[in-house]
Protein backbone atom coordinates (compact mmCIF):
# COMPACT_ATOMS: atom_id res chain seq x y z
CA UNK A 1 75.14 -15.33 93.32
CA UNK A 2 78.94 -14.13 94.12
CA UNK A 3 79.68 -17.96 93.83
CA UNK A 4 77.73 -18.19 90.62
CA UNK A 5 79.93 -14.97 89.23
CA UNK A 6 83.08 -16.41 90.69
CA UNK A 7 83.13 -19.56 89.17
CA UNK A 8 82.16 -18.53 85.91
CA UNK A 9 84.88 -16.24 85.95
CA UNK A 10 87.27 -19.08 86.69
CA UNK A 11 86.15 -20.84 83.72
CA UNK A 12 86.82 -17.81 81.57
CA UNK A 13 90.41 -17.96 83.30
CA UNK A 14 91.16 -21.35 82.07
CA UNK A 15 89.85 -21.19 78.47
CA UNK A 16 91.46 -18.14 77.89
CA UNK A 17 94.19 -15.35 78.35
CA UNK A 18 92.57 -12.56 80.53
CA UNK A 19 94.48 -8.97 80.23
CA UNK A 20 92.01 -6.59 82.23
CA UNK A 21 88.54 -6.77 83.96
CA UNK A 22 86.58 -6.46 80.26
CA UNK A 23 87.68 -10.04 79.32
CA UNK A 24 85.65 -11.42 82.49
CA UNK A 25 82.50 -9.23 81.46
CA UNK A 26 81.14 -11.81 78.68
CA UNK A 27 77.52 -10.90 77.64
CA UNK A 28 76.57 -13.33 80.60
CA UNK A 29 78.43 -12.58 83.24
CA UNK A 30 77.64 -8.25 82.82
CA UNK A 31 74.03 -9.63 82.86
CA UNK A 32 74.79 -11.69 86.24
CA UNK A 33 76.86 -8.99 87.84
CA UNK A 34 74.91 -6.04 87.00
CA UNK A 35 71.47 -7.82 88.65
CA UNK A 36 73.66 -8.29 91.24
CA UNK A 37 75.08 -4.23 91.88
CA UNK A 38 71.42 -3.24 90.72
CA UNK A 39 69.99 -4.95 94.06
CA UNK A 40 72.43 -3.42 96.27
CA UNK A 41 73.29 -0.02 94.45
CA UNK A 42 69.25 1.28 93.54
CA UNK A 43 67.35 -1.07 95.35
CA UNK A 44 65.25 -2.64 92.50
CA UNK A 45 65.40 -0.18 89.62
CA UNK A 46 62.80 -2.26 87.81
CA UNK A 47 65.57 -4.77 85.79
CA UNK A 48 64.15 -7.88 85.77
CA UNK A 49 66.89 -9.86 83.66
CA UNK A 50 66.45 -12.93 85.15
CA UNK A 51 63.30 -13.90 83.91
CA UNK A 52 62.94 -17.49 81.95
CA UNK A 53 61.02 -17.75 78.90
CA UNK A 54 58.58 -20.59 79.35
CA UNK A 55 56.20 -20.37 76.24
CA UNK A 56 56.83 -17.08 74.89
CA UNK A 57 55.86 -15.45 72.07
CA UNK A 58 58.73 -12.41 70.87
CA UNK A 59 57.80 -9.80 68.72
CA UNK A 60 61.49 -9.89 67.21
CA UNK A 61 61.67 -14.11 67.04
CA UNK A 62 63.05 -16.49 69.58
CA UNK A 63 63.61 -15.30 73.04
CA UNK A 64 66.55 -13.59 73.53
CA UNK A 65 66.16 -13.28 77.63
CA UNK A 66 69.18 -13.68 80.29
CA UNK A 67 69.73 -16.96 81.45
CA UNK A 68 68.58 -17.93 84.85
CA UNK A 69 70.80 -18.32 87.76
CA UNK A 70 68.36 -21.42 89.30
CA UNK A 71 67.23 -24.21 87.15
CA UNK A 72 63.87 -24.46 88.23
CA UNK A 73 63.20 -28.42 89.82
CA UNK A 74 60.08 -30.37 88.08
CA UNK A 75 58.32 -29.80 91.50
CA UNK A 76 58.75 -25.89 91.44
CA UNK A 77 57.58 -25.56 88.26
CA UNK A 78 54.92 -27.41 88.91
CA UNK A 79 53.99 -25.64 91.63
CA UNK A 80 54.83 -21.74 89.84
CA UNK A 81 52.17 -23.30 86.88
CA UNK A 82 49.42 -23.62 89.04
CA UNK A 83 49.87 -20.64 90.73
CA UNK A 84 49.75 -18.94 87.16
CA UNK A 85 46.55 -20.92 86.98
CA UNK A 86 44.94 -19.08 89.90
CA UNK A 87 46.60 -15.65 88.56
CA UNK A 88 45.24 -16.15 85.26
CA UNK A 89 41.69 -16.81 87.10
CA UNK A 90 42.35 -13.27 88.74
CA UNK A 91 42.59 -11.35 85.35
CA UNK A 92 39.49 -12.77 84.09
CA UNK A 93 37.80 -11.98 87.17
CA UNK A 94 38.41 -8.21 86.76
CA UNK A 95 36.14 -8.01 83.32
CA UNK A 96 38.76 -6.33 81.75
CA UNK A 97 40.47 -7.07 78.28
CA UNK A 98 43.93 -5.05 79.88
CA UNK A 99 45.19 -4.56 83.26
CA UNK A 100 48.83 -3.34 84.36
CA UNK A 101 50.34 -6.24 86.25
CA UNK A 102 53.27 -6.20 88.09
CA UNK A 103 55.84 -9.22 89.69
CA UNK A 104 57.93 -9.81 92.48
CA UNK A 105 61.19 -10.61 90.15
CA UNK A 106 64.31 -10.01 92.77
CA UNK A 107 64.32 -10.24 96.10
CA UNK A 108 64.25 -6.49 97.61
CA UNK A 109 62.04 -6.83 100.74
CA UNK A 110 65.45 -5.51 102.37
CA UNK A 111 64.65 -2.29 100.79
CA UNK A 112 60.95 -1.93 101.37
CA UNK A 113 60.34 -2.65 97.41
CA UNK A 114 57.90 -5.71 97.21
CA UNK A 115 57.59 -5.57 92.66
CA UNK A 116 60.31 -4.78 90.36
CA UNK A 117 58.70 -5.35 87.56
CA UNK A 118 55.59 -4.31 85.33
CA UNK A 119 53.88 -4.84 81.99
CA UNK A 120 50.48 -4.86 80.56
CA UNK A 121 48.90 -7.89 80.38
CA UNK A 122 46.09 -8.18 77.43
CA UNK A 123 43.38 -10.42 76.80
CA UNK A 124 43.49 -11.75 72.46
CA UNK A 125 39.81 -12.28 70.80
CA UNK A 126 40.20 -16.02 72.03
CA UNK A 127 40.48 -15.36 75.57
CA UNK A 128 44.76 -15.90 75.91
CA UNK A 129 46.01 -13.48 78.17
CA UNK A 130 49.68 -11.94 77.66
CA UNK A 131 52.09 -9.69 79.26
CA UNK A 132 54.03 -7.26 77.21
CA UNK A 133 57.14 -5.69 78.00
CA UNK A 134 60.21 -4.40 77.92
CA UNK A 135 63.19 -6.71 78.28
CA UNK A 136 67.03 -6.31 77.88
CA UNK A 137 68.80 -8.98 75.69
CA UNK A 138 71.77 -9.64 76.54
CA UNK A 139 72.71 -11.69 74.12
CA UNK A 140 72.01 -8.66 71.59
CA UNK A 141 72.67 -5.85 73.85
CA UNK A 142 69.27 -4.47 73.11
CA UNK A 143 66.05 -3.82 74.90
CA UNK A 144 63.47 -5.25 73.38
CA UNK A 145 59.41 -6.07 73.28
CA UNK A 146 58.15 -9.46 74.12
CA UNK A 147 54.63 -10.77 74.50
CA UNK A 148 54.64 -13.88 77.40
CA UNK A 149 52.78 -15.96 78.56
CA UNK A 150 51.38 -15.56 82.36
CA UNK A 151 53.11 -18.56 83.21
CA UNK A 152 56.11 -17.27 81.90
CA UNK A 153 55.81 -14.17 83.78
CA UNK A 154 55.18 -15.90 86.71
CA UNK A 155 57.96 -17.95 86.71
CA UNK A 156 60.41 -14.47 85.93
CA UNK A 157 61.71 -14.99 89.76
CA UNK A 158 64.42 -15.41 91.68
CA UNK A 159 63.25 -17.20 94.29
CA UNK A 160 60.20 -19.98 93.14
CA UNK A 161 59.87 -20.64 96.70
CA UNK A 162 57.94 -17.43 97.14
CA UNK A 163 56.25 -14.98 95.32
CA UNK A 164 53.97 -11.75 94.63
CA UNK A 165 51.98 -10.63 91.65
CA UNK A 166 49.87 -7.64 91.90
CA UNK A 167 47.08 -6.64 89.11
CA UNK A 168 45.12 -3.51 88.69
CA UNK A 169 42.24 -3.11 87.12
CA UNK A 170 40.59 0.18 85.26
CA UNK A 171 37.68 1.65 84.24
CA UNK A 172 36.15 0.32 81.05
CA UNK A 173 37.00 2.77 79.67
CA UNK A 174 40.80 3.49 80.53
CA UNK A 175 41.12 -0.53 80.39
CA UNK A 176 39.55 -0.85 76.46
CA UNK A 177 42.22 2.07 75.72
CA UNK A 178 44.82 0.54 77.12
CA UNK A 179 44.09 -2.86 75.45
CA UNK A 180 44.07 -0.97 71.80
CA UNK A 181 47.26 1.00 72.78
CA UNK A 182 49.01 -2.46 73.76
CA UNK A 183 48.00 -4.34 70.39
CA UNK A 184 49.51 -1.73 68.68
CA UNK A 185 53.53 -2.61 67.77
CA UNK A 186 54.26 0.18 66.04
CA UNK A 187 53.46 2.50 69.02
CA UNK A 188 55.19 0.24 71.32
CA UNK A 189 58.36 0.12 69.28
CA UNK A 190 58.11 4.08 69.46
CA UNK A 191 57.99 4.56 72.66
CA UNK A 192 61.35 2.39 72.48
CA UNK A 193 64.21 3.38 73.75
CA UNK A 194 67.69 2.43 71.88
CA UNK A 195 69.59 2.17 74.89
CA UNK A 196 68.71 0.23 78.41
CA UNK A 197 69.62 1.35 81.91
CA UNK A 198 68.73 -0.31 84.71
CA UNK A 199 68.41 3.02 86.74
CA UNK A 200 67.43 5.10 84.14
CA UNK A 201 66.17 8.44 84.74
CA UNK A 202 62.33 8.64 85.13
CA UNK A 203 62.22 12.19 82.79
CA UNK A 204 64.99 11.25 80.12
CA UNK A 205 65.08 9.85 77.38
CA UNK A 206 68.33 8.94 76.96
CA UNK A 207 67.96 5.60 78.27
CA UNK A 208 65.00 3.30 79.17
CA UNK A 209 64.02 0.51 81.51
CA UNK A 210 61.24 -1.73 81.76
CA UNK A 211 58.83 0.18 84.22
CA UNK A 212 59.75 3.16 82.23
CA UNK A 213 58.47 1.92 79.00
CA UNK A 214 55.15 0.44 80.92
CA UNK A 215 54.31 4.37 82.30
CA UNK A 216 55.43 6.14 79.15
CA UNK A 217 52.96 3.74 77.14
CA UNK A 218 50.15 4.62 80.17
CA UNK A 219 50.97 8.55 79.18
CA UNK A 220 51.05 8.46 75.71
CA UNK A 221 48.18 6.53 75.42
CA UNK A 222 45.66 8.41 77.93
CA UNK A 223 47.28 11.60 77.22
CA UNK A 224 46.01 11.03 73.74
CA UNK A 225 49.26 11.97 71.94
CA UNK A 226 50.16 12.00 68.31
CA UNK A 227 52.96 9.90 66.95
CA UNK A 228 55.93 11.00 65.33
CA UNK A 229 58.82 13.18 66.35
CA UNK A 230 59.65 13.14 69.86
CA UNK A 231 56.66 11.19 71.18
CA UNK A 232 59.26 9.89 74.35
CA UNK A 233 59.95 13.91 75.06
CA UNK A 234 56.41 14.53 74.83
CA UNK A 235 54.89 12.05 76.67
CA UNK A 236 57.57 12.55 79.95
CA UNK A 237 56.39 16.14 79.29
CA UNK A 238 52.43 15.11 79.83
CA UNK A 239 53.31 12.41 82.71
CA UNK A 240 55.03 15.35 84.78
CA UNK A 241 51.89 17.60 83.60
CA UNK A 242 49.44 14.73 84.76
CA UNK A 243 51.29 14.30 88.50
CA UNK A 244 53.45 11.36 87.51
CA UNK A 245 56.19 11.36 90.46
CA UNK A 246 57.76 8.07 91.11
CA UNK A 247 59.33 7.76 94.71
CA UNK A 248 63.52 8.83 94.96
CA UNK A 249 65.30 5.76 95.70
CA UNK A 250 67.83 6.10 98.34
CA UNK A 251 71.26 4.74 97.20
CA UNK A 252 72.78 5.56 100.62
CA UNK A 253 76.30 6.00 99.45
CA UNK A 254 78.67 7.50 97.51
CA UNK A 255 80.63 4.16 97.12
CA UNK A 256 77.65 2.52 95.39
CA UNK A 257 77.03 5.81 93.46
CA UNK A 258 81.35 4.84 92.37
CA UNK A 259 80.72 1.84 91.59
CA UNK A 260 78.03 2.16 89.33
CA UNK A 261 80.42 3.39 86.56
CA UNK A 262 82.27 -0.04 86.56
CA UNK A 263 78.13 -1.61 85.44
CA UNK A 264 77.68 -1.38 81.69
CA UNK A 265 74.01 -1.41 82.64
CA UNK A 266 73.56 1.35 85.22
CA UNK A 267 74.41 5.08 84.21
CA UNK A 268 74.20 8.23 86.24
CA UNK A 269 75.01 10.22 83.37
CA UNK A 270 71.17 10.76 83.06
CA UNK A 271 70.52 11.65 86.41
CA UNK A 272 70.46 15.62 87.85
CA UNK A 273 72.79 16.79 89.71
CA UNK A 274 71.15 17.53 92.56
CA UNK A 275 69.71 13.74 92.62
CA UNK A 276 73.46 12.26 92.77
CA UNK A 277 74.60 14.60 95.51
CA UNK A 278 71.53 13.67 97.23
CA UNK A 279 72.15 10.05 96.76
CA UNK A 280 68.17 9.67 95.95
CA UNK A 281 67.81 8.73 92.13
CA UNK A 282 64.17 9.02 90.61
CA UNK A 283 63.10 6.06 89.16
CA UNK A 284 60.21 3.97 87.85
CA UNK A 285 59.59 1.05 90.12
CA UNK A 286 55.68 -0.53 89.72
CA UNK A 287 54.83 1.07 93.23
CA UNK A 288 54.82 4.61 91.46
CA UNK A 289 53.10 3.54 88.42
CA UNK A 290 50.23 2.12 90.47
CA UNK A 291 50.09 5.08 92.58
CA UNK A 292 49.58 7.34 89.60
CA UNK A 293 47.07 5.29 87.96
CA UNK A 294 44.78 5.25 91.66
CA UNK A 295 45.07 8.65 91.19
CA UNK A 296 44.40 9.14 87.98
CA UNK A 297 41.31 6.51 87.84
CA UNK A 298 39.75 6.40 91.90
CA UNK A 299 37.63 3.64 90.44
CA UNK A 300 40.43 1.07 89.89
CA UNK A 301 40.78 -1.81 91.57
CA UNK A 302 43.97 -3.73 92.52
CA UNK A 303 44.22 -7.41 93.78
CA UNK A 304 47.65 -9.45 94.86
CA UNK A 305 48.22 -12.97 94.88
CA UNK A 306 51.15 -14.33 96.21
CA UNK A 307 52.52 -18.44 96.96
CA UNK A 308 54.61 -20.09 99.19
CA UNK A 309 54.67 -23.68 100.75
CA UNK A 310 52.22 -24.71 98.38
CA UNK A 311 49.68 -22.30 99.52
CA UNK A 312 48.16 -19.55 97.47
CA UNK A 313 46.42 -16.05 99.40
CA UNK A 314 44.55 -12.98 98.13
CA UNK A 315 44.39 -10.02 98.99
CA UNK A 316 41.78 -7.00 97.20
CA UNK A 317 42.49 -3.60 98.42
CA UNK A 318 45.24 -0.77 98.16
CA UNK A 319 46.60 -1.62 101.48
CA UNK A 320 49.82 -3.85 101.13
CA UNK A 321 49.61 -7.87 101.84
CA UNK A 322 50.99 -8.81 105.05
CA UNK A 323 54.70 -9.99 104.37
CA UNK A 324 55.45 -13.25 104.08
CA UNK A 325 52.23 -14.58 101.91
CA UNK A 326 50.45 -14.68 105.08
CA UNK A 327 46.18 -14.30 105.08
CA UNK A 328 44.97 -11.26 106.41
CA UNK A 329 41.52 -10.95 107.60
CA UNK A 330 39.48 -10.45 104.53
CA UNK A 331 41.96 -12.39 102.33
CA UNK A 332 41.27 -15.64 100.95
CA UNK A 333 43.60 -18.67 101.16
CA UNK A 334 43.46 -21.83 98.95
C-alpha cells in the first residue's frame, strides 16, 4: 500500500506544481493514506473505505465508495460470489427478516481484531437480503447510508484470498424490531452524523463511524426512543444506561497518537483526556456490539463463515473460529 501511495503521489508531482503536503492529499490519496494510519494508529477503528460496490443500491444515487486498492481477478470474484452464495444461505437459515452482520474488511489479525466492520442486513417482502450502513464518501467528503447487496459486502475486502463474515441472529422479537427500525430512512438519516471519524469517540456525537451508527441504531431502536431533538445524545445516554462498553483500543504510542493530527479522517479532539494519556481510545469495533447484544438477548445466536483456497467452513457458537479458516470439530466444511 506505501507503493500504491507513493506512486500516486509521483503522478501528482508531474501533472502539477506541489507547494506543501495538502497538494498530495487529493480526495483519493487521504482515503488511501488514512486506511493506511487507521490500521497501524487504532487498530481497526471500524473504517471500512475500501469496500467495492458490486450491485448496490444507494439511498443518495450512484455509489459514491473509495476506490479499491486491488482490482479483483475474474477468478476471485468468482470465487468471493459463491461464497456470498453460501452466506446468503446462512441468513435465511436463521428465520429472521434482520440480523447484525459483520465483515472481515482490513487485515488486523496483528491486533487481535478479526471484523472491522458492521451493518444490518434485512430481508425485502421478496426475499432480497441487504446490508445497510454507514459509509464515508470520499469523493463528497460525507458519510453516508447505502443499502448493498451481500455480494457486495462480501467482496468489501482487502484481501479476496481470505475472509470472515460473522451473523447474529435475535429473538423474534428483537429481530422483527430491528427489521422495521432498518426500513425506516428517516430514522437512519437521524441517527446521522455530519461529520466521519475513523476513531470516533464511542459517547460523542461530534463525529461518527460506521460501527457507531450500527449500535446507536441498536439503542435507539430497542430503547424505544422518540425522534427529534438530540436523538444521537439520547440514545449514547440509554446505550451507557443499558451496559454498552466497547473494548479501549490500545494505540501503544504517543507517536501514533502525533500523527493522527496529520489524518483528515482520525480526530482525538473527541476523545477524554484521560483516554489519550492512557493511549487506550474507546471505540466501536463489531466485537463490542456483538457482545452487548449476547447480553442483552441470551437467546441469540451467532454463526461465522469464512473462505480461503476455495474452501468454505462454519462455525455456530460464541467461541471464536480457529484462525486461519480452518474446521474445528463441530464446524462444517464444504
Amino acid at each position: 500500500m506505501a507503493r500504491r501511495i507513493a506512486a500516486r503521489a509521483a503522478v501528482l508531482r508531474a501533472s502539477q506544481p506541489v507547494t506543501s503536503l495538502l497538494h498530495l492529499l487529493t480526495r483519493a490519496l487521504q482515503c488511501r493514506l488514512s486506511s493506511l494510519l487507521t490500521v497501524l494508529l487504532l487498530a481497526g477503528s471500524g473504517w471500512s473505505g475500501l469496500a467495492v460496490a458490486g450491485p448496490t443500491d444507494a439511498l443518495f444515487g450512484a455509489s459514491a465508495f473509495c476506490d479499491r486498492g486491488h482490482e479483483l481477478t475474474a477468478s476471485e470474484q468468482d470465487k468471493l460470489l459463491r461464497f456470498s452464495a453460501v452466506v446468503r444461505e446462512a441468513l435465511a437459515a436463521t428465520g429472521d427478516d434482520a440480523v447484525l452482520i459483520s465483515r472481515s474488511g482490513l487485515d488486523l489479525s496483528g491486533f487481535g481484531i478479526r471484523y472491522s466492520h458492521s451493518a444490518i442486513a434485512w430481508r425485502s417482502d421478496t426475499g432480497v437480503w441487504s446490508a445497510r450502513q454507514l459509509y464515508y464518501a470520499c469523493n463528497e467528503g460525507f458519510p453516508r447510508i447505502f443499502d448493498q447487496g451481500i455480494a457486495g459486502f462480501v467482496m468489501g475486502t482487502d484481501d479476496p484470498a481470505v475472509g470472515y463474515i460473522s451473523i447474529v441472529s435475535l429473538p423474534k422479537g428483537a429481530a422483527d424490531t430491528l427489521r422495521d427500525a432498518s426500513r425506516n430512512t428517516p430514522l437512519a438519516l437521524q441517527l446521522l452524523a455530519a461529520q466521519y471519524s475513523a476513531n470516533a469517540y464511542a459517547y460523542s456525537t461530534r463525529y461518527q463511524n460506521c460501527n457507531q451508527w450500527v449500535i446507536e441504531m441498536l439503542g435507539a431502536t430497542w430503547g424505544g426512543l422518540a425522534w427529534g431533538q438530540g436523538l444521537r445524545e439520547r440514545t449514547q445516554d440509554w446505550l451507557l444506561a443499558a451496559g454498552y462498553a466497547p473494548e479501549p483500543v490500545n494505540v501503544g504510542s504517543h507517536w501514533l497518537m502525533f500523527a493522527s493530527g496529520f489524518v483528515p479522517l482520525l480526530h482525538l479532539d473527541d476523545h477524554p483526556m484521560e483516554d489519550r494519556q492512557a493511549l487506550h481510545l474507546k471505540i466501536s469495533l463489531p466485537a463490542s456490539i456483538e457482545g452487548f447484544v449476547r447480553e442483552r438477548y441470551p437467546d441469540a445466536k451467532r454463526v461465522e463463515l469464512c473462505h480461503r483456497g476455495g474452501k468454505v467452513v462454519t462455525h455456530a457458537g460464541w467461541t471464536p473460529m480457529a484462525e486461519g479458516c480452518v474446521a474445528g470439530g463441530g464446524d462444517g466444511a464444504l
